[in-house]
N, C-alpha and C. Protein backbone atom coordinates (compact mmCIF):
# COMPACT_ATOMS: atom_id res chain seq x y z
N UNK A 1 -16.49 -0.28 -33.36
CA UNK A 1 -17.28 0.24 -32.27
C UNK A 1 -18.42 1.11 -32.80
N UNK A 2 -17.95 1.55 -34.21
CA UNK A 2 -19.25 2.94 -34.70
C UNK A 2 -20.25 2.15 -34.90
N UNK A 3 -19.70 0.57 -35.57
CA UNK A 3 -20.82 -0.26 -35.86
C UNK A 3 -21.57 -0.47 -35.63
N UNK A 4 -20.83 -1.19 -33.86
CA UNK A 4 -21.77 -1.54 -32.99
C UNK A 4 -22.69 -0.69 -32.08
N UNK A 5 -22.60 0.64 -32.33
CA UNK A 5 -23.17 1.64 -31.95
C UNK A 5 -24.55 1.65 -32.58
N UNK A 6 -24.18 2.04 -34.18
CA UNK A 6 -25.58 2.26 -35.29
C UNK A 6 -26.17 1.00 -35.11
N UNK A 7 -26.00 0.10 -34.76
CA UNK A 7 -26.60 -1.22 -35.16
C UNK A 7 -27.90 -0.92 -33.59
N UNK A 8 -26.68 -1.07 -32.34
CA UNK A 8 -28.00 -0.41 -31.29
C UNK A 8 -29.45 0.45 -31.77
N UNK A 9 -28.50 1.67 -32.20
CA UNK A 9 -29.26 2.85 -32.71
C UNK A 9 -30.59 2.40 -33.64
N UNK A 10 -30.28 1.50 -34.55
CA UNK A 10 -31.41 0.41 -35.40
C UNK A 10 -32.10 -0.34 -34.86
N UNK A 11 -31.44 -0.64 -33.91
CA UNK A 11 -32.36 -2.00 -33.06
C UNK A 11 -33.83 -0.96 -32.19
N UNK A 12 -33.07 -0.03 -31.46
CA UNK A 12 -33.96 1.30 -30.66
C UNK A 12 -34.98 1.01 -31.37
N UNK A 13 -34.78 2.14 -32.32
CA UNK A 13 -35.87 2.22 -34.00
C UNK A 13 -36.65 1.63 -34.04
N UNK A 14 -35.86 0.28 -34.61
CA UNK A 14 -37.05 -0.69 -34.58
C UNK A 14 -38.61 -1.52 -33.44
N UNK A 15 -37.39 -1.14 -32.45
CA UNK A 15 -38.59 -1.46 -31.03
C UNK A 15 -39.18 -0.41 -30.65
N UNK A 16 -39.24 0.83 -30.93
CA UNK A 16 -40.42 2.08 -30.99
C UNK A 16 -40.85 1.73 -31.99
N UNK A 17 -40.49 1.66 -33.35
CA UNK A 17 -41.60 1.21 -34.52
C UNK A 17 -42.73 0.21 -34.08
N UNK A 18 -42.25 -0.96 -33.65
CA UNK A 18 -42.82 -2.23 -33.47
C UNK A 18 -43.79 -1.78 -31.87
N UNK A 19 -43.33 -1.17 -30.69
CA UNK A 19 -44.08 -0.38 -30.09
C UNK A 19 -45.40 0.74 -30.77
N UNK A 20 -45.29 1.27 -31.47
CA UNK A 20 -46.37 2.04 -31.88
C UNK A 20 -47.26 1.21 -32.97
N UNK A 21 -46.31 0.27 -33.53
CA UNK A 21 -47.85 -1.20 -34.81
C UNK A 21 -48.67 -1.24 -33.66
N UNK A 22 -48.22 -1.91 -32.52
CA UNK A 22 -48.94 -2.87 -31.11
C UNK A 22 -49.77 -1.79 -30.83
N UNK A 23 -49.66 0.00 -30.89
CA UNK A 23 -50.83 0.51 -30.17
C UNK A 23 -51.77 0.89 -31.09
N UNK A 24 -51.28 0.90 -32.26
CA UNK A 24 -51.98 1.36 -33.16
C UNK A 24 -52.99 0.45 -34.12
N UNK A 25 -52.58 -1.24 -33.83
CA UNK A 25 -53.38 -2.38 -34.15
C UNK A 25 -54.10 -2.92 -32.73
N UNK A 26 -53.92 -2.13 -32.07
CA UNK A 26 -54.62 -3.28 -31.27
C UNK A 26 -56.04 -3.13 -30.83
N UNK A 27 -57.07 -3.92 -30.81
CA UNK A 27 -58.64 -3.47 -30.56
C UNK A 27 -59.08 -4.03 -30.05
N UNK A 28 -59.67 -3.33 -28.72
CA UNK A 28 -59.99 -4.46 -27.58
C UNK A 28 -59.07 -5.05 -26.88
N UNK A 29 -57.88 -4.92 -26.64
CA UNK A 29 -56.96 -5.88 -26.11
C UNK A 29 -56.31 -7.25 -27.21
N UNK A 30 -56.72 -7.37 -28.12
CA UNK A 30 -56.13 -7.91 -29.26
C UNK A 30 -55.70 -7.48 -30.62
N UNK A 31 -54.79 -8.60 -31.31
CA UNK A 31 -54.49 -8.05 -32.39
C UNK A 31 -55.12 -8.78 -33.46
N UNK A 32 -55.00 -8.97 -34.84
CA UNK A 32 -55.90 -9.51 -35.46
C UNK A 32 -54.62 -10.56 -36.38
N UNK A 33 -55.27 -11.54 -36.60
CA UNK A 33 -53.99 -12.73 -37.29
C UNK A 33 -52.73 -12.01 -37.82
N UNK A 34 -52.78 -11.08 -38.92
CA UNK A 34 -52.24 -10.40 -39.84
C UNK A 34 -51.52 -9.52 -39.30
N UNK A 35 -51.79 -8.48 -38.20
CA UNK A 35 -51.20 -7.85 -37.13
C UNK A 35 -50.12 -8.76 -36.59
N UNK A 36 -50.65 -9.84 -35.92
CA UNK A 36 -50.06 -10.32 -35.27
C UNK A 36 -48.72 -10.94 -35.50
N UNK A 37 -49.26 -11.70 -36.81
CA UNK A 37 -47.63 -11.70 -37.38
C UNK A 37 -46.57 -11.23 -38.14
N UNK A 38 -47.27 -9.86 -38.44
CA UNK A 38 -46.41 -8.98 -38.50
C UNK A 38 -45.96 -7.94 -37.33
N UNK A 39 -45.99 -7.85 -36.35
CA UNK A 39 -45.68 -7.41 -35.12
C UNK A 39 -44.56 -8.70 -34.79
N UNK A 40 -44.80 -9.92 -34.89
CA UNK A 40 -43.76 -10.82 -34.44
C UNK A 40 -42.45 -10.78 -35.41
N UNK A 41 -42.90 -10.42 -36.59
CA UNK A 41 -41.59 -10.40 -37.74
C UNK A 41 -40.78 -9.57 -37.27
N UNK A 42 -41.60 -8.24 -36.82
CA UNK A 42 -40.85 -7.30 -36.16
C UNK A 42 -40.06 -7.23 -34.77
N UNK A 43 -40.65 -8.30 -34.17
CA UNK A 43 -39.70 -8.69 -32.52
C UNK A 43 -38.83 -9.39 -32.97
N UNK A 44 -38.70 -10.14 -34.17
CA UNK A 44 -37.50 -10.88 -34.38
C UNK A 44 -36.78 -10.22 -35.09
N UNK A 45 -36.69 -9.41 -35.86
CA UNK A 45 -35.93 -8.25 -36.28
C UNK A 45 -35.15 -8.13 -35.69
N UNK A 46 -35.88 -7.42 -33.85
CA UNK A 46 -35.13 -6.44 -32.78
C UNK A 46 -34.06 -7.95 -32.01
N UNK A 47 -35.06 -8.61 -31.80
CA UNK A 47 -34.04 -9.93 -31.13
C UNK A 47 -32.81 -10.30 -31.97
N UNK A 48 -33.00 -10.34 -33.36
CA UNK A 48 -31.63 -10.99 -34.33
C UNK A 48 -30.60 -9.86 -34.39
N UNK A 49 -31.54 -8.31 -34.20
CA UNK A 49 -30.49 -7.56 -34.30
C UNK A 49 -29.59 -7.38 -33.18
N UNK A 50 -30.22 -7.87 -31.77
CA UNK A 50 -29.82 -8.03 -30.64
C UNK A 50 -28.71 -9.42 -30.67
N UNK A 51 -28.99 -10.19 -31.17
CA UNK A 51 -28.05 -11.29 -31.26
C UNK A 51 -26.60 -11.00 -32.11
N UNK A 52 -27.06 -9.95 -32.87
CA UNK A 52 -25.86 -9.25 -33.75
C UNK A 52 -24.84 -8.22 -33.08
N UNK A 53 -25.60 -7.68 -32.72
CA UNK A 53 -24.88 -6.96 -31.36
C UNK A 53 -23.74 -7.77 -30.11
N UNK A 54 -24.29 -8.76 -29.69
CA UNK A 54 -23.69 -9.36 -29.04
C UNK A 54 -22.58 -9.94 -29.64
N UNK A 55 -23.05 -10.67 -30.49
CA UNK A 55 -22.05 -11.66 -31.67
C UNK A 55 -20.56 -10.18 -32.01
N UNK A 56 -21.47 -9.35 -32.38
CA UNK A 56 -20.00 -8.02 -32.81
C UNK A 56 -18.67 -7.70 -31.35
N UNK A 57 -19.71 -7.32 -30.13
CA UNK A 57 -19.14 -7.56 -29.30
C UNK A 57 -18.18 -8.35 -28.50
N UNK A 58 -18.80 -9.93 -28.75
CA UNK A 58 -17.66 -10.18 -28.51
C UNK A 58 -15.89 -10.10 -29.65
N UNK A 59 -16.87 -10.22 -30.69
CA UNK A 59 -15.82 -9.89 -31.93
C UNK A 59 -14.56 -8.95 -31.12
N UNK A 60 -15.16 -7.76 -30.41
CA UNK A 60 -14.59 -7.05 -30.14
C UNK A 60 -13.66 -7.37 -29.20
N UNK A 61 -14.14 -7.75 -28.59
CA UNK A 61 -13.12 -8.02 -26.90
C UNK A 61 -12.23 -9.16 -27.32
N UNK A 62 -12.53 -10.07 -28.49
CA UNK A 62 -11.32 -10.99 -28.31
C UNK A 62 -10.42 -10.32 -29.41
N UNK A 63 -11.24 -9.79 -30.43
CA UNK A 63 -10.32 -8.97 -31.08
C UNK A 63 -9.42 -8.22 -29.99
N UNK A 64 -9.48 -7.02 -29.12
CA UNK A 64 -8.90 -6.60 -28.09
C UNK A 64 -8.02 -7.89 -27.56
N UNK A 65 -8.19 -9.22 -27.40
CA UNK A 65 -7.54 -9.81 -26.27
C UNK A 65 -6.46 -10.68 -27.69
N UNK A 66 -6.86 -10.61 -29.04
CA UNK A 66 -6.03 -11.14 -29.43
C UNK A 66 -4.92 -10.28 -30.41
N UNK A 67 -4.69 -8.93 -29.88
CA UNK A 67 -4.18 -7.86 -30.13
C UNK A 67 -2.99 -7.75 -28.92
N UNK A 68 -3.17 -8.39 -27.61
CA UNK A 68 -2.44 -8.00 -26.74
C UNK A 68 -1.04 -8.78 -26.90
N UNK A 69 0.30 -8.30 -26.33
CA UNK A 69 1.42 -9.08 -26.61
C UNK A 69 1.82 -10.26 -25.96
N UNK A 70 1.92 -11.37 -26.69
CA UNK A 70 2.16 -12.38 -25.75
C UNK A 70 3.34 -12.53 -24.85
N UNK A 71 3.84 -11.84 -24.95
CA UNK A 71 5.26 -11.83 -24.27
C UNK A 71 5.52 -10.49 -23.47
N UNK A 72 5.94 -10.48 -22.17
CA UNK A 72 5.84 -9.30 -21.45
C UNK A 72 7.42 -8.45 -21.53
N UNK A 73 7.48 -7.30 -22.25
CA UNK A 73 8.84 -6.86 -22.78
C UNK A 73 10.04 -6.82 -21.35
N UNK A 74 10.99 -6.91 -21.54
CA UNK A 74 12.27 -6.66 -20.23
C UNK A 74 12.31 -5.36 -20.07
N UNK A 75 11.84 -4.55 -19.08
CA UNK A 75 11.70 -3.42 -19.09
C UNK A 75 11.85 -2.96 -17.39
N UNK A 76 12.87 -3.88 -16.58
CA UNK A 76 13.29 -3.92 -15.92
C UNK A 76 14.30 -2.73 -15.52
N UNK A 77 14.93 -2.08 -14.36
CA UNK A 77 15.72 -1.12 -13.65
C UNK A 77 17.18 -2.20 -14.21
N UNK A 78 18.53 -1.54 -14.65
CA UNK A 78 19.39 -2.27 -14.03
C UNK A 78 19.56 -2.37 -12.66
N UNK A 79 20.05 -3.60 -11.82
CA UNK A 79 20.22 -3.60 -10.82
C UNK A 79 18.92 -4.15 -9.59
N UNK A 80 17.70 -3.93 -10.26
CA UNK A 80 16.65 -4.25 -9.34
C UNK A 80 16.63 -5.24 -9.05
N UNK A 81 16.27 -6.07 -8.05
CA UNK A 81 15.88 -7.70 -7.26
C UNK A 81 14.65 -8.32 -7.85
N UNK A 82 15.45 -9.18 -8.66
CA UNK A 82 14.30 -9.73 -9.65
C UNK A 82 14.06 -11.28 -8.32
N UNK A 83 12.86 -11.48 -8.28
CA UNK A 83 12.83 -12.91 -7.74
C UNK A 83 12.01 -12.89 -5.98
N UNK A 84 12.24 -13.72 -5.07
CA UNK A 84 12.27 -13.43 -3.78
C UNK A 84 13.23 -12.32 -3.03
N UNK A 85 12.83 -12.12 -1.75
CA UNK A 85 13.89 -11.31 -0.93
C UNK A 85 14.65 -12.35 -0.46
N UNK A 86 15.27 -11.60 -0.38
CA UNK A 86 17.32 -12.56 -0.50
C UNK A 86 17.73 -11.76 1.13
N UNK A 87 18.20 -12.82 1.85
CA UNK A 87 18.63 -12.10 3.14
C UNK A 87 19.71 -12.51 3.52
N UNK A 88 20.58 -11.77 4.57
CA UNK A 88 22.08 -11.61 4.70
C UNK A 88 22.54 -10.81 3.76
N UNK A 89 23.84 -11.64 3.79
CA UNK A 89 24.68 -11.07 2.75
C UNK A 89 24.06 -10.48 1.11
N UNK A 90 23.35 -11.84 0.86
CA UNK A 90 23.03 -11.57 -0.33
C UNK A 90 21.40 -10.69 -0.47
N UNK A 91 21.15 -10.02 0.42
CA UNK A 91 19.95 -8.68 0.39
C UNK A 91 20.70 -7.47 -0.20
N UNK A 92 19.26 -6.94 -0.76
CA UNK A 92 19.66 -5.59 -1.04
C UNK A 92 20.20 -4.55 -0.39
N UNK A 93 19.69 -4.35 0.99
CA UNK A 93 20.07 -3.65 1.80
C UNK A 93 21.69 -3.83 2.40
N UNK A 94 22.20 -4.75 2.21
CA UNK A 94 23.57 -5.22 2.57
C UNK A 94 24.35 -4.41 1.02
N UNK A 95 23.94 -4.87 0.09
CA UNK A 95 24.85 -4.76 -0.96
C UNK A 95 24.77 -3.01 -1.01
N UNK A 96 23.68 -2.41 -0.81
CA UNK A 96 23.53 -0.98 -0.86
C UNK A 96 24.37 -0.61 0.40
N UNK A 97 24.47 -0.95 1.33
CA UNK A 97 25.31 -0.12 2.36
C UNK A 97 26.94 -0.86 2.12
N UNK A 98 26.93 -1.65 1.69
CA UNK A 98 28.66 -2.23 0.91
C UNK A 98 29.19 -1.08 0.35
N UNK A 99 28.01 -0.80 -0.68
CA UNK A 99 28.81 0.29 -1.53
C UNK A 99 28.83 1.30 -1.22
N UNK A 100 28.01 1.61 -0.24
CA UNK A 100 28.01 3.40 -0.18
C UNK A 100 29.47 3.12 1.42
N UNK A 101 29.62 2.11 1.31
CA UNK A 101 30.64 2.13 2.50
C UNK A 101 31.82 2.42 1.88
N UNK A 102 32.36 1.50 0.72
CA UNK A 102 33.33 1.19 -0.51
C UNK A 102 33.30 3.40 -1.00
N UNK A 103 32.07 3.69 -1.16
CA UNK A 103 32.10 4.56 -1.86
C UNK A 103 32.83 5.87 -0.93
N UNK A 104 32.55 5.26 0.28
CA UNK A 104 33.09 6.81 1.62
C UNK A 104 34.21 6.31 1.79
N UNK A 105 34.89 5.62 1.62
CA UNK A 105 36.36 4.77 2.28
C UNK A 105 36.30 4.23 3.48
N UNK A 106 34.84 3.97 4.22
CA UNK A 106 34.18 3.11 5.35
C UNK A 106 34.34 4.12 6.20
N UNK A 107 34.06 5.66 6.01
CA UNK A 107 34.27 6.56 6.77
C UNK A 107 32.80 6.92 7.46
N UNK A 108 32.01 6.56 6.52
CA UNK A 108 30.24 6.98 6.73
C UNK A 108 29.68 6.26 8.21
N UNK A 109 29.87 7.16 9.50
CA UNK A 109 28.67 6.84 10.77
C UNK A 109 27.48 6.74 10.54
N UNK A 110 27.07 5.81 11.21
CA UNK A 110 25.70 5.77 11.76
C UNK A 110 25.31 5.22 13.20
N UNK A 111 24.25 5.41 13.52
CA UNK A 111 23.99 5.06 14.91
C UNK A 111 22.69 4.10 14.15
N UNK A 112 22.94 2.90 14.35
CA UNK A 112 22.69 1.78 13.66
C UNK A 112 21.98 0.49 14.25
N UNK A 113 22.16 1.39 15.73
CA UNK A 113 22.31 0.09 16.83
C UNK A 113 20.78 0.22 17.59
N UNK A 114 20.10 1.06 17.65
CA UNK A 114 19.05 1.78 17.93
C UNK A 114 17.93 2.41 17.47
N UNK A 115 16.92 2.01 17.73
CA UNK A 115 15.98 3.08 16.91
C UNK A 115 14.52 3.26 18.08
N UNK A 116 14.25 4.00 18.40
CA UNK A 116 13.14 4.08 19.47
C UNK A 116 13.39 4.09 20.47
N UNK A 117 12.92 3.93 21.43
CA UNK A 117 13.66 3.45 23.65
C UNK A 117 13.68 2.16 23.67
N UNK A 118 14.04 2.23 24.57
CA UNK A 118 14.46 0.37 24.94
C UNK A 118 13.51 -0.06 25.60
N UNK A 119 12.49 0.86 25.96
CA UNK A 119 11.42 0.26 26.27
C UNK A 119 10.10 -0.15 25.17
N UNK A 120 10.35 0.19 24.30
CA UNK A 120 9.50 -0.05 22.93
C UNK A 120 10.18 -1.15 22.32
N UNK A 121 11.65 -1.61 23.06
CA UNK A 121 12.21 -2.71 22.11
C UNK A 121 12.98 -2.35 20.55
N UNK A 122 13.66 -0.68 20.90
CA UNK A 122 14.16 0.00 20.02
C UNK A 122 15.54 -0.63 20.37
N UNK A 123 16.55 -1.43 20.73
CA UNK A 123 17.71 -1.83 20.05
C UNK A 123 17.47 -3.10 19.36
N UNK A 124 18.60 -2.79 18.42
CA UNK A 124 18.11 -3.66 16.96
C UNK A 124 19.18 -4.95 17.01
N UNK A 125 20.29 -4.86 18.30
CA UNK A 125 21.17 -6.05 18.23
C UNK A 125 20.98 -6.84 19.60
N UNK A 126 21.24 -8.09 19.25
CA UNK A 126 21.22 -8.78 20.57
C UNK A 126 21.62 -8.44 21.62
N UNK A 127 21.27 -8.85 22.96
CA UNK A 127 21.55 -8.85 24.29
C UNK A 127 23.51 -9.08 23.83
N UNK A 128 23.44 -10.61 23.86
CA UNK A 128 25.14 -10.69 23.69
C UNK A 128 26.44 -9.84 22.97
N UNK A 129 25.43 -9.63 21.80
CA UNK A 129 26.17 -8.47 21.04
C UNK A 129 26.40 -7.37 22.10
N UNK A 130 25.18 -6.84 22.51
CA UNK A 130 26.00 -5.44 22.74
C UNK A 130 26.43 -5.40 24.09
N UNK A 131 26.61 -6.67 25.11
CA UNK A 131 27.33 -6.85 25.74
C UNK A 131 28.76 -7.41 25.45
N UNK A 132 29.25 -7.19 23.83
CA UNK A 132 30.63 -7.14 23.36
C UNK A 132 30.54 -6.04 23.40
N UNK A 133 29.97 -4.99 22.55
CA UNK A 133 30.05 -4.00 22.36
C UNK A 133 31.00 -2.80 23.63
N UNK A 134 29.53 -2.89 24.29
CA UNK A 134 30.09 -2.16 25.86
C UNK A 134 31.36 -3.01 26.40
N UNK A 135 31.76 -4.20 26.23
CA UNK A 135 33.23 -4.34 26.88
C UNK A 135 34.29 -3.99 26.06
N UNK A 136 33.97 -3.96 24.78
CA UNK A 136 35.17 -2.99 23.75
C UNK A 136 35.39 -1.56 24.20
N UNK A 137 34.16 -0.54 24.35
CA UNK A 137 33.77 0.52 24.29
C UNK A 137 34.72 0.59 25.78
N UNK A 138 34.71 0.00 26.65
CA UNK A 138 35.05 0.12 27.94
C UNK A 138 36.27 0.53 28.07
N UNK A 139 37.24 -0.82 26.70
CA UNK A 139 38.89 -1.01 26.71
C UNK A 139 39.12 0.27 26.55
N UNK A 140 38.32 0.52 24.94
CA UNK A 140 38.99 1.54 24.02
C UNK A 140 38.47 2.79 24.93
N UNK A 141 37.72 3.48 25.48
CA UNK A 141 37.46 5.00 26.36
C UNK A 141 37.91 4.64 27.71
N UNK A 142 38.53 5.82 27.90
CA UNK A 142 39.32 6.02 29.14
C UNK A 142 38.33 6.52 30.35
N UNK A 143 37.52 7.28 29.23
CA UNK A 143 36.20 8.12 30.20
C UNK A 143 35.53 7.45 30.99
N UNK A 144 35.05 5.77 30.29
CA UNK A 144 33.87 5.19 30.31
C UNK A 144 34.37 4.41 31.49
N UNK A 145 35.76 4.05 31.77
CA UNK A 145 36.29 3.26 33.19
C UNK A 145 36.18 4.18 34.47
N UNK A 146 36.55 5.37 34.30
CA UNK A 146 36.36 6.31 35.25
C UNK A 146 35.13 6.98 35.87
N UNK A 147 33.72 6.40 34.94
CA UNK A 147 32.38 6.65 35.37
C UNK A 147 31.69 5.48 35.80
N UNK A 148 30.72 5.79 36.34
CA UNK A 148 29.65 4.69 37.21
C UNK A 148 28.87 4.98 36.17
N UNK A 149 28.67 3.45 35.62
CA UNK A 149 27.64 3.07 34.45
C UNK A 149 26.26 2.25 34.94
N UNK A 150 25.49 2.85 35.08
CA UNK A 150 24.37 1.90 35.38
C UNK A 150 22.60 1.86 34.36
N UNK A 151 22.74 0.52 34.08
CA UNK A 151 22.29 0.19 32.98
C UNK A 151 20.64 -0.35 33.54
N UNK A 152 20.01 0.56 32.62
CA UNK A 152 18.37 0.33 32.94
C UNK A 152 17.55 0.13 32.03
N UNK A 153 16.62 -0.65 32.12
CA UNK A 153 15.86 -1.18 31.34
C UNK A 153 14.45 -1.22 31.97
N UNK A 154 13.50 -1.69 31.12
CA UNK A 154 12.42 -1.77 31.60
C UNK A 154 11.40 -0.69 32.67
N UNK A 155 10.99 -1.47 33.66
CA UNK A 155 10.25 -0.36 34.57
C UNK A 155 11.54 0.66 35.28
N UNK A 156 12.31 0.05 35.24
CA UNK A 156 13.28 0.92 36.14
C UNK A 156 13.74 2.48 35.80
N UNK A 157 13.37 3.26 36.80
CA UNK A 157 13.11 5.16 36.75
C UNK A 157 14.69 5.55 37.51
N UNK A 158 15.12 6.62 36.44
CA UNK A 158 16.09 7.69 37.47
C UNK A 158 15.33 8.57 37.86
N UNK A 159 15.70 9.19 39.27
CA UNK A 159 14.48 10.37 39.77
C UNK A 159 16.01 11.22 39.56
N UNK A 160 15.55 12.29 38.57
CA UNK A 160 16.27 13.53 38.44
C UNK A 160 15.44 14.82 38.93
N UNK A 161 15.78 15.66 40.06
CA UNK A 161 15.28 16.53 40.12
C UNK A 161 14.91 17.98 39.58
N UNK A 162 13.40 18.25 39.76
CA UNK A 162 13.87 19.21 38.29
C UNK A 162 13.78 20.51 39.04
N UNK A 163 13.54 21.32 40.38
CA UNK A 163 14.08 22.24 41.08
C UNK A 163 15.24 21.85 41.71
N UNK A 164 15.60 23.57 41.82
CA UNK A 164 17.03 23.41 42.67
C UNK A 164 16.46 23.36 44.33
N UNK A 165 17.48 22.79 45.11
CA UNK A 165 16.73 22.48 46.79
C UNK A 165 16.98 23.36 47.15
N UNK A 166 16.17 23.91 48.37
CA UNK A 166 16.14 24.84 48.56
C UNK A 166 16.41 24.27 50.54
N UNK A 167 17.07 25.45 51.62
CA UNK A 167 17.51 25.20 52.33
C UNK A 167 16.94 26.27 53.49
N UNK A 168 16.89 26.30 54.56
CA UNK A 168 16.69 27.21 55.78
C UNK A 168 16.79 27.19 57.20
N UNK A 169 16.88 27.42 58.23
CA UNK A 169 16.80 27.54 59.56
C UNK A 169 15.46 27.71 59.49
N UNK A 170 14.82 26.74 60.86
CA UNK A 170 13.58 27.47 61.20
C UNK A 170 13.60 26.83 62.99
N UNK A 171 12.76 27.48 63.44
CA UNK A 171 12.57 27.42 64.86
C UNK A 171 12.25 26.30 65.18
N UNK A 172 12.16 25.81 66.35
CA UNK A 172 11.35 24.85 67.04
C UNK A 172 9.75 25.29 66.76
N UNK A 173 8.83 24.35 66.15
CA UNK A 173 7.60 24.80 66.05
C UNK A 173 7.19 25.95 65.33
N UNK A 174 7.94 26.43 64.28
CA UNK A 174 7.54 27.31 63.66
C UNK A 174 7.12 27.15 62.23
N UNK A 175 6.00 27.69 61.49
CA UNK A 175 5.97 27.00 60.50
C UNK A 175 6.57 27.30 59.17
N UNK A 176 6.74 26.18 58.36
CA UNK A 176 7.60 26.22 57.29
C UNK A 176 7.07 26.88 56.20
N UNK A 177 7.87 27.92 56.08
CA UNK A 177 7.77 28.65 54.36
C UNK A 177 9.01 28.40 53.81
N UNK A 178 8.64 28.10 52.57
CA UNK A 178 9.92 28.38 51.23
C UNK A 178 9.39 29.67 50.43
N UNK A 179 10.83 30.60 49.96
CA UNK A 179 10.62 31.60 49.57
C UNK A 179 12.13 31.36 48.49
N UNK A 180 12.26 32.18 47.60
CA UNK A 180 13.08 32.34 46.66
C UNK A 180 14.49 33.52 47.17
């Protein structure tokens, strides 16, 4: 690289040299035979040294490209997913919650079934599924038979009120105030 540096640095040189022959021969707008071809000896100088330059350069870069390793080392994670994503059983995400299940004694909750409102399309299991679900949930809680379950989706609103009602006597024709 220092090479190809000084060699620039020479070439410069030389084309200010060869710049100041041209102002310093020239008369009238011309040069005279002898000038002239020695001013050209000197552009080919700067051009060959320019061709040298290039020629080093690439020297360089394939030097660089034939320095690199042909073979890309194994320098892989144990355990990482070499290849495509693998789904079901055989995904990562299955085999990672296997073990951390294996690893709790299958004691580890989650709420798994949900993520967002159901109006964003936040449950993550089928319609049929979790209409098993809720008829298990039903057998096994005693609570859940003894309450009125009503199941909403979509546009459908509970109106919960958010004051307490408030109550009074008032006259025939008299007008209505609420007071605390």
């Amino acid at each position: 690289m220092d090479k190809i540096l000084a060699m620039r640095e020479k070439r410069a040189a030389l084309w200010e040299q060869a710049k100041a022959f041209l102002d310093e021969h020239t008369q009238e707008g011309s040069l005279s035979a002898e000038d002239a071809k020695a001013y050209e000896q000197m552009e080919n100088e700067v051009l060959t040294l320019g061709k040298d330059i290039e020629r080093m350069e690439r020297q360089a870069i394939l030097d660089a490209e034939m320095a690199k390793p042909t073979a890309v080392a194994i320098t892989n994670m144990p355990g990482a997913s070499l290849g495509k994503e693998q789904t079901g059983r055989a995904s990562d995400a299955y085999r990672a919650a296997m073990l951390k299940a294996l690893r709790t004694n299958f004691r580890q909750v989650e709420n798994v079934l949900q993520e967002g409102t159901d109006a964003s399309g936040g449950y993550l299991v089928p319609e049929e599924y979790d209409k098993r679900l809720i008829d298990v949930l039903s057998e096994e809680n005693v609570l859940r038979s003894l309450a009125t379950t009503i199941t909403t989706s979509g546009e459908h609103k509970i109106n919960i009120a958010a004051t307490k009602p408030a109550a009074s006597w008032i006259e025939e024709g008299a007008p209505l105030t609420f007071g605390d």
